[in-house]
PDB file of N, CA and C in Angstrom:
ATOM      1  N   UNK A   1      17.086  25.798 -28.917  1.00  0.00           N
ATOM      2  CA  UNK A   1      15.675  26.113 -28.858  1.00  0.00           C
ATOM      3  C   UNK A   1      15.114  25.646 -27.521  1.00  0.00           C
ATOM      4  N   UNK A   2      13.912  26.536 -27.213  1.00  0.00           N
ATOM      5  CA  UNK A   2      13.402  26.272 -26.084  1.00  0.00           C
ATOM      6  C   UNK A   2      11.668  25.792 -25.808  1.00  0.00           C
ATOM      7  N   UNK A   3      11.346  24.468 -25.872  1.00  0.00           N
ATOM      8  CA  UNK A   3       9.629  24.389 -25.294  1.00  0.00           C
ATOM      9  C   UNK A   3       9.095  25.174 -24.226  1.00  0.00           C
ATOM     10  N   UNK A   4       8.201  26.045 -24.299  1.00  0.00           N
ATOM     11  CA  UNK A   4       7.655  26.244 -22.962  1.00  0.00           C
ATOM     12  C   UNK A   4       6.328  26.175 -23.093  1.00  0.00           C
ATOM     13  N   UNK A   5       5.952  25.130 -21.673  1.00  0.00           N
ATOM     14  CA  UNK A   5       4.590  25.013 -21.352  1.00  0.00           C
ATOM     15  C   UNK A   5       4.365  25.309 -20.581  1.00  0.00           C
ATOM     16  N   UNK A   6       3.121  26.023 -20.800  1.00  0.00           N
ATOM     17  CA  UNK A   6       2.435  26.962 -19.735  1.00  0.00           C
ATOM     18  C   UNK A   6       1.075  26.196 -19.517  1.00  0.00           C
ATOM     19  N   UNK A   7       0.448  26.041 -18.431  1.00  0.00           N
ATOM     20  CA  UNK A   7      -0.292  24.847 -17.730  1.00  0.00           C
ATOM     21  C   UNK A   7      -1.589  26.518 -17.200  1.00  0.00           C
ATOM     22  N   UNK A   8      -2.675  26.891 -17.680  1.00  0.00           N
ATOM     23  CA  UNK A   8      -3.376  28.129 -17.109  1.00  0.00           C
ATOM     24  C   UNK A   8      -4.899  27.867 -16.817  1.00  0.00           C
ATOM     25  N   UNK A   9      -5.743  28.841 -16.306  1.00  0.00           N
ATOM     26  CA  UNK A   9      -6.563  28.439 -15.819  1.00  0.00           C
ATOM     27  C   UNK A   9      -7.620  28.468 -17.768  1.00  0.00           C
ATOM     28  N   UNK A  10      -8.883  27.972 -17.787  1.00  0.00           N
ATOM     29  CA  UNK A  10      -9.291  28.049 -19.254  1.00  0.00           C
ATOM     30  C   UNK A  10      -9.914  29.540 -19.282  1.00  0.00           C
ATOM     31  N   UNK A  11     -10.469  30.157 -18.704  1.00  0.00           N
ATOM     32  CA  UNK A  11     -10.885  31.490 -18.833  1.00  0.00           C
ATOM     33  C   UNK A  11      -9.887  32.709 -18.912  1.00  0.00           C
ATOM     34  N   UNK A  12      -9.099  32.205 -18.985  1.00  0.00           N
ATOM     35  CA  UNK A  12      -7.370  33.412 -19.273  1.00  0.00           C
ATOM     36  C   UNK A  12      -6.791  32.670 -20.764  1.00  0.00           C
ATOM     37  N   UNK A  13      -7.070  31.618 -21.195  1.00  0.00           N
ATOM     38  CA  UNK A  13      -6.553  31.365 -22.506  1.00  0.00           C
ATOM     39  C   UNK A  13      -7.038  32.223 -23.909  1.00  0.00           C
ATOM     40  N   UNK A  14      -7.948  32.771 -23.848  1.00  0.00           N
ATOM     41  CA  UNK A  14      -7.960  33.752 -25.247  1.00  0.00           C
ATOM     42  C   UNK A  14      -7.211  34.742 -24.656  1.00  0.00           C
ATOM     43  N   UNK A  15      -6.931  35.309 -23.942  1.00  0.00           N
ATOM     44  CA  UNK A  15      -6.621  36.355 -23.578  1.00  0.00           C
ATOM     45  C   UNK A  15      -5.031  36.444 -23.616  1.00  0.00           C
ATOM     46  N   UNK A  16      -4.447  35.032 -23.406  1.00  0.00           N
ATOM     47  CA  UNK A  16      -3.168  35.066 -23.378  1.00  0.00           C
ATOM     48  C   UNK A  16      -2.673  34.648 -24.643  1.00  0.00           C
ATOM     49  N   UNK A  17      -3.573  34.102 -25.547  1.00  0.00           N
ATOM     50  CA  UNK A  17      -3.527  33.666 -27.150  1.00  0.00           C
ATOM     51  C   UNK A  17      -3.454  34.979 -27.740  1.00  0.00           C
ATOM     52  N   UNK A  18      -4.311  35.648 -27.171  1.00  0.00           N
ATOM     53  CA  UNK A  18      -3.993  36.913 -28.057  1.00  0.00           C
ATOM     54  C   UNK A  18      -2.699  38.014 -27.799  1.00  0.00           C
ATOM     55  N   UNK A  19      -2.449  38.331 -26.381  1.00  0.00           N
ATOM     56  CA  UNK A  19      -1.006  38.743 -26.497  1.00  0.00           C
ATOM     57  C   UNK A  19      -0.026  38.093 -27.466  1.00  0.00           C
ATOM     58  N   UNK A  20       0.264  36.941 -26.904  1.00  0.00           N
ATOM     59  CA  UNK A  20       1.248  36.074 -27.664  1.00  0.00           C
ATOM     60  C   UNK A  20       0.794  36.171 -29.296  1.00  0.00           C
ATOM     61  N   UNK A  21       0.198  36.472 -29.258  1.00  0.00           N
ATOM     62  CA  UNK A  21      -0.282  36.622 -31.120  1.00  0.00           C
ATOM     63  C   UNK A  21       0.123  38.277 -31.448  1.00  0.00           C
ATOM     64  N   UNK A  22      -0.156  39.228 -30.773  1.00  0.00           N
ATOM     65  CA  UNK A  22       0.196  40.442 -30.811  1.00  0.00           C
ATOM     66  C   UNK A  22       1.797  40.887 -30.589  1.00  0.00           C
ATOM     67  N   UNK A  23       2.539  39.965 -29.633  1.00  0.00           N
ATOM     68  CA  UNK A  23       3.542  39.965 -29.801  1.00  0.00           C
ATOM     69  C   UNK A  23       4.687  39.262 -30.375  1.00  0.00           C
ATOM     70  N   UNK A  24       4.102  38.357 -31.574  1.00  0.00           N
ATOM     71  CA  UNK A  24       4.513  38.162 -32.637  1.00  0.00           C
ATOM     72  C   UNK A  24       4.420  36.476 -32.630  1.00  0.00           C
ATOM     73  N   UNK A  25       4.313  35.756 -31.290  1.00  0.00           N
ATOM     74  CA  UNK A  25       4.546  34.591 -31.381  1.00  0.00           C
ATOM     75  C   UNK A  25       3.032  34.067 -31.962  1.00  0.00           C
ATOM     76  N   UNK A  26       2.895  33.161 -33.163  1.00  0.00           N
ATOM     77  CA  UNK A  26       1.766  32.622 -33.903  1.00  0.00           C
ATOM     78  C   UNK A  26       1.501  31.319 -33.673  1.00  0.00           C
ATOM     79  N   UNK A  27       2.917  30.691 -33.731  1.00  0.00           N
ATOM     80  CA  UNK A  27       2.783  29.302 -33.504  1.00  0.00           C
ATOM     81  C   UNK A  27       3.198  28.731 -32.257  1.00  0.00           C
ATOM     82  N   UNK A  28       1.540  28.512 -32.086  1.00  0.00           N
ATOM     83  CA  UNK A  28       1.259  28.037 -30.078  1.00  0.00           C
ATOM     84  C   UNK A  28       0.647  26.296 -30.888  1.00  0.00           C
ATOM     85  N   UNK A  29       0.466  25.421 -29.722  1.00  0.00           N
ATOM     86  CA  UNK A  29      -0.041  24.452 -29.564  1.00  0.00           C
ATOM     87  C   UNK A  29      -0.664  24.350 -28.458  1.00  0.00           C
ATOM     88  N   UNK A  30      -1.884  24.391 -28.452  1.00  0.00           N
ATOM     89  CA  UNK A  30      -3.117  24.762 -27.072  1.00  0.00           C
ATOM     90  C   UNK A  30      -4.234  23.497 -27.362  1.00  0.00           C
ATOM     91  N   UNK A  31      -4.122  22.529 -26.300  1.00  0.00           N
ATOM     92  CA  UNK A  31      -4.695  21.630 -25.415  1.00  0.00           C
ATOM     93  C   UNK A  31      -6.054  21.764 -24.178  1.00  0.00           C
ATOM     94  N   UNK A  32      -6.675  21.191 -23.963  1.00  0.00           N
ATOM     95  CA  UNK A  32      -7.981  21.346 -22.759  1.00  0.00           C
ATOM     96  C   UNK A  32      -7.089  20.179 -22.000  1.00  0.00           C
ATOM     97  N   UNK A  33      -7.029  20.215 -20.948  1.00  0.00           N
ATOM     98  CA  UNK A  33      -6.435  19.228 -20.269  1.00  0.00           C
ATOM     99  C   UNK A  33      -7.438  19.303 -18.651  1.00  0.00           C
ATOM    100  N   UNK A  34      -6.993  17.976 -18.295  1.00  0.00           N
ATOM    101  CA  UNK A  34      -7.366  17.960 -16.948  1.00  0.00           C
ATOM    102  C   UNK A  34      -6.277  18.054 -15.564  1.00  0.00           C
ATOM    103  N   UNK A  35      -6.232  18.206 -14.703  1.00  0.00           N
ATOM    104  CA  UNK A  35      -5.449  18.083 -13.870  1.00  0.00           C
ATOM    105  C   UNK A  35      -5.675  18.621 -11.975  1.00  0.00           C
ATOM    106  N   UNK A  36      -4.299  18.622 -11.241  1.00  0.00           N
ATOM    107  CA  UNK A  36      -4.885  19.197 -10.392  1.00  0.00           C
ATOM    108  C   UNK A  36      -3.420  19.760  -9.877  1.00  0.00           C
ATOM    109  N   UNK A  37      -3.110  20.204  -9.107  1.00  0.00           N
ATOM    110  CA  UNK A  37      -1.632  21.424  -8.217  1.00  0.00           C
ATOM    111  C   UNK A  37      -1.883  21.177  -7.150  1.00  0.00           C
ATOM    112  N   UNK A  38      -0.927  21.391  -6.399  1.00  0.00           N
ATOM    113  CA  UNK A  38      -1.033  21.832  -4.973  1.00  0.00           C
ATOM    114  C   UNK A  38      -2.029  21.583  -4.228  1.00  0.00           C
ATOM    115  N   UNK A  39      -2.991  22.245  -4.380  1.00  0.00           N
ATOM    116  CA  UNK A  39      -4.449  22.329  -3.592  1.00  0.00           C
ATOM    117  C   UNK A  39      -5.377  21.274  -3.739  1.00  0.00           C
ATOM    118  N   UNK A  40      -4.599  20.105  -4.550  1.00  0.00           N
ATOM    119  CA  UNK A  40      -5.110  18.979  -4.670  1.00  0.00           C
ATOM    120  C   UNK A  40      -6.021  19.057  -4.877  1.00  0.00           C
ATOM    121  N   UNK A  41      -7.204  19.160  -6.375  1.00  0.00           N
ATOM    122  CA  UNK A  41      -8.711  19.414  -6.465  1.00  0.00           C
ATOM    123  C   UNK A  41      -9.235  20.660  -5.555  1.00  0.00           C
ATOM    124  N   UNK A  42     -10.790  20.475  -5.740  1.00  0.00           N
ATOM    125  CA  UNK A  42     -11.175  21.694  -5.254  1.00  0.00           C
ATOM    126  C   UNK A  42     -12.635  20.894  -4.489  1.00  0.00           C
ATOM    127  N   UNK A  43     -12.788  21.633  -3.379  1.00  0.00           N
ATOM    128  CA  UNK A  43     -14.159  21.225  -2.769  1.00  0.00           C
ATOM    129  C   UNK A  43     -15.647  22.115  -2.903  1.00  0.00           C
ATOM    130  N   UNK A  44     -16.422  21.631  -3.256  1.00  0.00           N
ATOM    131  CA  UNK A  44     -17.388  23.083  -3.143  1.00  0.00           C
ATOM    132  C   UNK A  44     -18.847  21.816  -2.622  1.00  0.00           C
ATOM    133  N   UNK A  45     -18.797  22.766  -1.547  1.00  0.00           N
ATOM    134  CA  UNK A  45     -20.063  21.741  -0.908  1.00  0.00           C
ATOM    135  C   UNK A  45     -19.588  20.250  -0.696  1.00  0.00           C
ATOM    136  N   UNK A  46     -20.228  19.278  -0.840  1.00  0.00           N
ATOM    137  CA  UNK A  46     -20.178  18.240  -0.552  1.00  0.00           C
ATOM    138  C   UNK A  46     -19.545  17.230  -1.736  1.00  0.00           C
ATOM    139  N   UNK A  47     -19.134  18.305  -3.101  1.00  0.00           N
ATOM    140  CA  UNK A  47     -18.736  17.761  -4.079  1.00  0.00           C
ATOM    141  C   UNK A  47     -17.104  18.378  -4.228  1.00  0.00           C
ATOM    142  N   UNK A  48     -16.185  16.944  -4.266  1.00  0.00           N
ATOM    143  CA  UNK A  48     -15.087  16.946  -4.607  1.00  0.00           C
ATOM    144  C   UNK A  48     -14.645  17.004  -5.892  1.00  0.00           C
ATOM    145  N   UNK A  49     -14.282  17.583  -6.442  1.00  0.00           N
ATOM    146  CA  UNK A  49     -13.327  17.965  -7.433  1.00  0.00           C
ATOM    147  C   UNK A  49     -12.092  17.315  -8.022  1.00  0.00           C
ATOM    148  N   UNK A  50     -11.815  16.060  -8.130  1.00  0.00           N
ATOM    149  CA  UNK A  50     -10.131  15.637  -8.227  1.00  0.00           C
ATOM    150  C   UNK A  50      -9.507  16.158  -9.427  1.00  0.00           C
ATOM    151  N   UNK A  51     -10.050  16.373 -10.171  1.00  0.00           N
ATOM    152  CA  UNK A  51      -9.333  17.151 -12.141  1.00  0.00           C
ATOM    153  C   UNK A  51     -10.139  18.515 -12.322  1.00  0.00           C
ATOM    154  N   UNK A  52      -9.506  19.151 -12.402  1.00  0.00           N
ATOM    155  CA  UNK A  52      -9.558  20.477 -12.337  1.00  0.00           C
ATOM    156  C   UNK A  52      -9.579  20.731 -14.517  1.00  0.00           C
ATOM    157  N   UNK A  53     -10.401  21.124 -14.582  1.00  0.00           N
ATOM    158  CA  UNK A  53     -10.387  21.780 -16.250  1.00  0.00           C
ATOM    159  C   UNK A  53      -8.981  22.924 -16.501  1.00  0.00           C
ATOM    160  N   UNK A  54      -8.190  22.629 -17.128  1.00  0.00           N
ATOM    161  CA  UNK A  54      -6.909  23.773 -16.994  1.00  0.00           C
ATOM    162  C   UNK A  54      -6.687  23.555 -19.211  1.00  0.00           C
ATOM    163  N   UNK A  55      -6.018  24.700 -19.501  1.00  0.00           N
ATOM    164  CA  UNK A  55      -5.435  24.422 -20.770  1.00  0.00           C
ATOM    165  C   UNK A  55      -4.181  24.728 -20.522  1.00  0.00           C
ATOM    166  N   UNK A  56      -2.980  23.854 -21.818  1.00  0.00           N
ATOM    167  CA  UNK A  56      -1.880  23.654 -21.925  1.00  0.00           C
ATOM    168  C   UNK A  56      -1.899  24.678 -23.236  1.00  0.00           C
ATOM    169  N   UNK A  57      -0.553  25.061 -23.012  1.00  0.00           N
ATOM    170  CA  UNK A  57      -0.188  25.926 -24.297  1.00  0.00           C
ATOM    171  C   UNK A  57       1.166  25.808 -24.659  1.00  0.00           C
ATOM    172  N   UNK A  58       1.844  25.696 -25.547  1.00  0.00           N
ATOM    173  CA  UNK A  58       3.264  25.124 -25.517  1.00  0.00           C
ATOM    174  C   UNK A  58       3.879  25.467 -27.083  1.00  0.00           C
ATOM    175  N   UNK A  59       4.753  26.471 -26.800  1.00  0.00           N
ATOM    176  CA  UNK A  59       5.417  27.434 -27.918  1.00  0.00           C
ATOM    177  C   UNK A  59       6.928  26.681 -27.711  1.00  0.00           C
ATOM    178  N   UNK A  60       7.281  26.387 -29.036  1.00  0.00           N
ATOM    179  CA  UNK A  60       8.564  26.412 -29.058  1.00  0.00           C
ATOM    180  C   UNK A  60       9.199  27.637 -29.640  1.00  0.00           C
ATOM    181  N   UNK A  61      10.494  27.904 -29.159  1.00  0.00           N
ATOM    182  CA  UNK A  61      11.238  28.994 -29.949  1.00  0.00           C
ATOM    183  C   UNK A  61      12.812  29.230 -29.669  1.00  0.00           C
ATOM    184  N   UNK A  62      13.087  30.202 -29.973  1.00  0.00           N
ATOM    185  CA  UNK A  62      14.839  30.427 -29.791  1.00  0.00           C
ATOM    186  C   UNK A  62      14.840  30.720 -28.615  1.00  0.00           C
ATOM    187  N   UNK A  63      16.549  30.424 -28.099  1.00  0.00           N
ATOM    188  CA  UNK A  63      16.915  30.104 -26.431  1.00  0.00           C
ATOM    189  C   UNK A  63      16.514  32.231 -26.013  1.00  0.00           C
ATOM    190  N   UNK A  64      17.089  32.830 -27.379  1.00  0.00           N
ATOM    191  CA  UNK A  64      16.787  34.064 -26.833  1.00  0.00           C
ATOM    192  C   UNK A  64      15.787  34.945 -26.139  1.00  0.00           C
ATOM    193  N   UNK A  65      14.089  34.036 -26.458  1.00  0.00           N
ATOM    194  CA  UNK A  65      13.262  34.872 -26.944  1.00  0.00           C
ATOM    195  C   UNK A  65      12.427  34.524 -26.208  1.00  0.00           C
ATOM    196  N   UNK A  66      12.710  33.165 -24.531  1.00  0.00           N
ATOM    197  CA  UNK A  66      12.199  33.106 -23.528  1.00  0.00           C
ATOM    198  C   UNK A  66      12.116  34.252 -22.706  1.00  0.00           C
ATOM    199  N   UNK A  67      13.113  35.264 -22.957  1.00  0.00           N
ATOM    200  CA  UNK A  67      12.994  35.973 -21.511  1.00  0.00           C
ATOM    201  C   UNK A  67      11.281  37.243 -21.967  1.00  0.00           C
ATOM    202  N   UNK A  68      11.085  37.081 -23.666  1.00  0.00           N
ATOM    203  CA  UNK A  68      10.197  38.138 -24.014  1.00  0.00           C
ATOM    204  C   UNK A  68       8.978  37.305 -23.725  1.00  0.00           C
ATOM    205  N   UNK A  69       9.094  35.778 -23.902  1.00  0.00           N
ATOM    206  CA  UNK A  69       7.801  35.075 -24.154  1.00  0.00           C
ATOM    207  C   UNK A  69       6.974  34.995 -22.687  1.00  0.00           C
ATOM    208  N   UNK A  70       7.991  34.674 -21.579  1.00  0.00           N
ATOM    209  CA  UNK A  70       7.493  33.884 -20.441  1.00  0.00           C
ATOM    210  C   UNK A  70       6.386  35.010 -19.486  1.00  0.00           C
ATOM    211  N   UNK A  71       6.901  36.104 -19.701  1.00  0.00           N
ATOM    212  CA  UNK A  71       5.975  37.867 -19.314  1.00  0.00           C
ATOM    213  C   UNK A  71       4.939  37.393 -19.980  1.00  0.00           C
ATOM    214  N   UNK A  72       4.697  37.393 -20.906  1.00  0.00           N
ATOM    215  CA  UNK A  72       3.324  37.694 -21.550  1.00  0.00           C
ATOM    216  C   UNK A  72       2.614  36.513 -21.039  1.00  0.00           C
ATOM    217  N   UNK A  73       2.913  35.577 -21.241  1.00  0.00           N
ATOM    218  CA  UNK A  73       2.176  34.579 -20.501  1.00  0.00           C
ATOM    219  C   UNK A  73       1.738  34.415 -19.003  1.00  0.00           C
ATOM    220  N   UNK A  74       2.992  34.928 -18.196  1.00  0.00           N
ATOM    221  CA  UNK A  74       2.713  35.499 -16.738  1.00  0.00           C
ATOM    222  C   UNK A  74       1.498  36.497 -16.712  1.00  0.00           C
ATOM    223  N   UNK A  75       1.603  37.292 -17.046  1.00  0.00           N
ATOM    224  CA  UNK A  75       1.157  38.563 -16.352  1.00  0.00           C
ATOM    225  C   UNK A  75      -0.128  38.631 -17.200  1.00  0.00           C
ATOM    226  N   UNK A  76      -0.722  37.743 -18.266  1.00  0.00           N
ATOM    227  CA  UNK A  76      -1.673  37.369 -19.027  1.00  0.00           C
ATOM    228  C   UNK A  76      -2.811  36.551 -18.511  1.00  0.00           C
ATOM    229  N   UNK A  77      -2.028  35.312 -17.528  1.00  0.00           N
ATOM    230  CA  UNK A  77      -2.138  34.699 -16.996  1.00  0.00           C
ATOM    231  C   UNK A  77      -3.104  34.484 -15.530  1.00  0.00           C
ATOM    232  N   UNK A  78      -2.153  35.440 -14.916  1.00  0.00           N
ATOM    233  CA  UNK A  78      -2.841  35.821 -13.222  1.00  0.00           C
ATOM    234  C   UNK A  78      -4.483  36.315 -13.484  1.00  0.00           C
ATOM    235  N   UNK A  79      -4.903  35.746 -12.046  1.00  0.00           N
ATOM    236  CA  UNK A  79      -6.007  36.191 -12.280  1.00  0.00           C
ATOM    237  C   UNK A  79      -6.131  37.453 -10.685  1.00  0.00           C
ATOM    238  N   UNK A  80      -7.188  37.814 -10.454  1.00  0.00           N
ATOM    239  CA  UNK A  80      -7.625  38.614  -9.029  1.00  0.00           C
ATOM    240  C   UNK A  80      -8.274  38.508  -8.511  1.00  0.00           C
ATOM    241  N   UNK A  81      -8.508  38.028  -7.341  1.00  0.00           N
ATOM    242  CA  UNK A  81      -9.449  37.702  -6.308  1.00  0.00           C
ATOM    243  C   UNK A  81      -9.099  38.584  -5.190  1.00  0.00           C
ATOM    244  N   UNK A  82      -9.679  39.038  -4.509  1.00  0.00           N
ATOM    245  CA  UNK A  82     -10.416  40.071  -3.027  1.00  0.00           C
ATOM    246  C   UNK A  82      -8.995  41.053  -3.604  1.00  0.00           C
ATOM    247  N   UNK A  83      -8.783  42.052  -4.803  1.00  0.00           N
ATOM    248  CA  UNK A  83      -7.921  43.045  -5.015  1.00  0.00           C
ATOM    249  C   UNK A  83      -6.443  42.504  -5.067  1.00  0.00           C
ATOM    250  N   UNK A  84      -6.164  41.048  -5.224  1.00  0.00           N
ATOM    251  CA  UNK A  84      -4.564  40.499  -5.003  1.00  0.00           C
ATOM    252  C   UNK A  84      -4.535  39.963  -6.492  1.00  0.00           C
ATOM    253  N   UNK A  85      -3.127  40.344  -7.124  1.00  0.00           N
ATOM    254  CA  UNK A  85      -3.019  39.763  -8.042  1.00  0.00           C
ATOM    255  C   UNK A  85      -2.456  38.681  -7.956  1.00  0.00           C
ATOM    256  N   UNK A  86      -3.140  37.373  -8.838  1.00  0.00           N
ATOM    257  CA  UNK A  86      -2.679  35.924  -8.723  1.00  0.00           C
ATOM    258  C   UNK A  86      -3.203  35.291  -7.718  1.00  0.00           C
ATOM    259  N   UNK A  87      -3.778  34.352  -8.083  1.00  0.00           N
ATOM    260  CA  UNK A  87      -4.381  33.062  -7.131  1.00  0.00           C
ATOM    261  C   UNK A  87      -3.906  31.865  -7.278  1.00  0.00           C
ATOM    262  N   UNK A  88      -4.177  31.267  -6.391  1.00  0.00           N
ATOM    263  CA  UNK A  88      -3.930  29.378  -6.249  1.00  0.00           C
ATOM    264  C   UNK A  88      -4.253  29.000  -7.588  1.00  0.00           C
ATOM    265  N   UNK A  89      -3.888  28.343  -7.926  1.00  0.00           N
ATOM    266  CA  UNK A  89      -4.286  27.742  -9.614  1.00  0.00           C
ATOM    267  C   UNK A  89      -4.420  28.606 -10.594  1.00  0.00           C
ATOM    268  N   UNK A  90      -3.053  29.388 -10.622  1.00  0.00           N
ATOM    269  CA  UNK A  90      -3.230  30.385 -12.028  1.00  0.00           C
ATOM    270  C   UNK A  90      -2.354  29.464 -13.122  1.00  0.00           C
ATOM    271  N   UNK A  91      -1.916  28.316 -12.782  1.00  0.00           N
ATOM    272  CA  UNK A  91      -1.058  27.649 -13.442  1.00  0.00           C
ATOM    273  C   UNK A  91       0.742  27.652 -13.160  1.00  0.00           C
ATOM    274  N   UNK A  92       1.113  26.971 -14.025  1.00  0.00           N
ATOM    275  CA  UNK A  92       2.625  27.174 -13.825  1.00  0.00           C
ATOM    276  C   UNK A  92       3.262  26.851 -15.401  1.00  0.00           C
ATOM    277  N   UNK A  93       4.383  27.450 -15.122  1.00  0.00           N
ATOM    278  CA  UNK A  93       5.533  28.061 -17.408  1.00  0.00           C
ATOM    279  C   UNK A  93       6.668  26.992 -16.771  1.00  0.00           C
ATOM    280  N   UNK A  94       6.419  26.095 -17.564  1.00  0.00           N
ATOM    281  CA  UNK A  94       7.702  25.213 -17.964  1.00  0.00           C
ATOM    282  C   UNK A  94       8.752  25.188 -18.960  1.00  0.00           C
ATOM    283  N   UNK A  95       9.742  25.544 -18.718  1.00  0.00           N
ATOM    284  CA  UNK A  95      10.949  26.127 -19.991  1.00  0.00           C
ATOM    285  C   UNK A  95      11.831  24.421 -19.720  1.00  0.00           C
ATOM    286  N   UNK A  96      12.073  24.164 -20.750  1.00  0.00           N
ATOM    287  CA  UNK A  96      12.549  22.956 -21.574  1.00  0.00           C
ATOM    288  C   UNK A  96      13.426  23.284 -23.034  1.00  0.00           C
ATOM    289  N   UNK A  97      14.833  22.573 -22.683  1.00  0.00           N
ATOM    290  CA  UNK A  97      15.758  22.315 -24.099  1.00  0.00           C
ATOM    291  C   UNK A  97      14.844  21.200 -25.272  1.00  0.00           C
ATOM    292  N   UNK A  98      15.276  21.938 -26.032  1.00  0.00           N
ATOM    293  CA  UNK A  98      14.340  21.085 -27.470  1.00  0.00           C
ATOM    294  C   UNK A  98      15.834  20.937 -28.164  1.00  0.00           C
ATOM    295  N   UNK A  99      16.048  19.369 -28.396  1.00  0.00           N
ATOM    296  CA  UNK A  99      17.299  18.668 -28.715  1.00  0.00           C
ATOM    297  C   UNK A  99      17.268  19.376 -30.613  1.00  0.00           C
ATOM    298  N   UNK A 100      16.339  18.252 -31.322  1.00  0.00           N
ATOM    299  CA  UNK A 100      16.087  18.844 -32.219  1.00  0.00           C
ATOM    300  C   UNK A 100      14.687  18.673 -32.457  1.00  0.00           C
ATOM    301  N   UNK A 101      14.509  19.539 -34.452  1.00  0.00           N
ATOM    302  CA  UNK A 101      12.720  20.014 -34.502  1.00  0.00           C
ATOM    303  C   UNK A 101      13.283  19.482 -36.227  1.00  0.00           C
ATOM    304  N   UNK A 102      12.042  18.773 -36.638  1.00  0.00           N
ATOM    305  CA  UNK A 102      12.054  18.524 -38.091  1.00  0.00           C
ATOM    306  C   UNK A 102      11.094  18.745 -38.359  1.00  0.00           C
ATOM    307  N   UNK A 103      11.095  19.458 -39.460  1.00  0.00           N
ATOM    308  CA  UNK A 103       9.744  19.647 -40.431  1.00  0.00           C
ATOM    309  C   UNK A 103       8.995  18.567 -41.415  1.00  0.00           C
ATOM    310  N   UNK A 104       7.645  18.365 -40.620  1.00  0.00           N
ATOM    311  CA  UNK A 104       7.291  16.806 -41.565  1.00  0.00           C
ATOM    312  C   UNK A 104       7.032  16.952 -43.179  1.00  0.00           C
ATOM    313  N   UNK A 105       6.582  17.883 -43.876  1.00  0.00           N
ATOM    314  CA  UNK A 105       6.191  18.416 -45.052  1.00  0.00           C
ATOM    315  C   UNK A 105       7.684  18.041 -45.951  1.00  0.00           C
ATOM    316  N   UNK A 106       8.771  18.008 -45.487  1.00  0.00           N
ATOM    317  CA  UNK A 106       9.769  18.489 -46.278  1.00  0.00           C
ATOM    318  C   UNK A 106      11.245  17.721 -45.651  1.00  0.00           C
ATOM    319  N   UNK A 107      11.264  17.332 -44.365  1.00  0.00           N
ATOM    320  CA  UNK A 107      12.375  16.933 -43.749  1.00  0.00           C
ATOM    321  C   UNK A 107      13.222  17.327 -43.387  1.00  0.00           C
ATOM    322  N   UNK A 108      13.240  19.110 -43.227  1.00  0.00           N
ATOM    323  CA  UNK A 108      14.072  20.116 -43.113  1.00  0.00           C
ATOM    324  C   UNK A 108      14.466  19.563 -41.502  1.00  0.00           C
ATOM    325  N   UNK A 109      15.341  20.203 -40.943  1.00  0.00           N
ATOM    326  CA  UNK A 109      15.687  20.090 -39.554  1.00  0.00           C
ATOM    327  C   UNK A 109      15.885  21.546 -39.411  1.00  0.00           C
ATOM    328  N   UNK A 110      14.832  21.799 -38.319  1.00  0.00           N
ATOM    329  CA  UNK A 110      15.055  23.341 -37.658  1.00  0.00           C
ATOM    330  C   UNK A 110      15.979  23.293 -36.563  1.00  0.00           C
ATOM    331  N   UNK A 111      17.074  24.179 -36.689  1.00  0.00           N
ATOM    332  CA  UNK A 111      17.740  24.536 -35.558  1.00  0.00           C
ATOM    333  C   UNK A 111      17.346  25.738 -35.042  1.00  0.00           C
TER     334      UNK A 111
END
């Protein structure tokens, strides 16, 4: 099995909740987080920025079913500024081995 977290801007998260819901994946775990990338904060005027508002979203699933998941989240994702698709801080998809997964209700172990 595979975690992937996807780190996006907050005004693209319904939008990418709902693909991923349309294309079958239901069970997301979605976070408000703070943070900052690359561009280290943001300046506007005389006011610095160091944590940037971003949400986390983080699906686990089978090793197979990254190559269907990580698209929808990409291309869900990007945003457009002056006609270019994707900007500085559209986020970044972290794919991660998940050792194992137990079910707390019951003690099952998901493989």
């Amino acid at each position: 099995m595979k975690s992937v977290k996807a780190i996006i801007r907050p005004e693209k998260v319904f939008e990418v909740m709902e693909k991923l819901s349309d294309a079958g994946f239901h069970a997301v775990t979605r976070m408000t987080i703070l943070g900052r990338g690359k561009q280290r904060g943001l300046k506007v005027g005389n006011v610095y920025y160091d944590e940037i508002p971003k949400e986390l979203i983080e699906i686990v699933v089978e090793d197979g079913e990254v190559d269907k998941l990580v698209p929808i989240i990409e291309n869900n994702a990007k945003t457009m500024t002056d006609g270019k698709l994707g900007t500085h801080g559209d986020g970044k998809i972290f794919i991660m081995d998940v050792e194992r997964a137990i079910t707390i209700s019951s003690g099952e172990e998901v493989l």
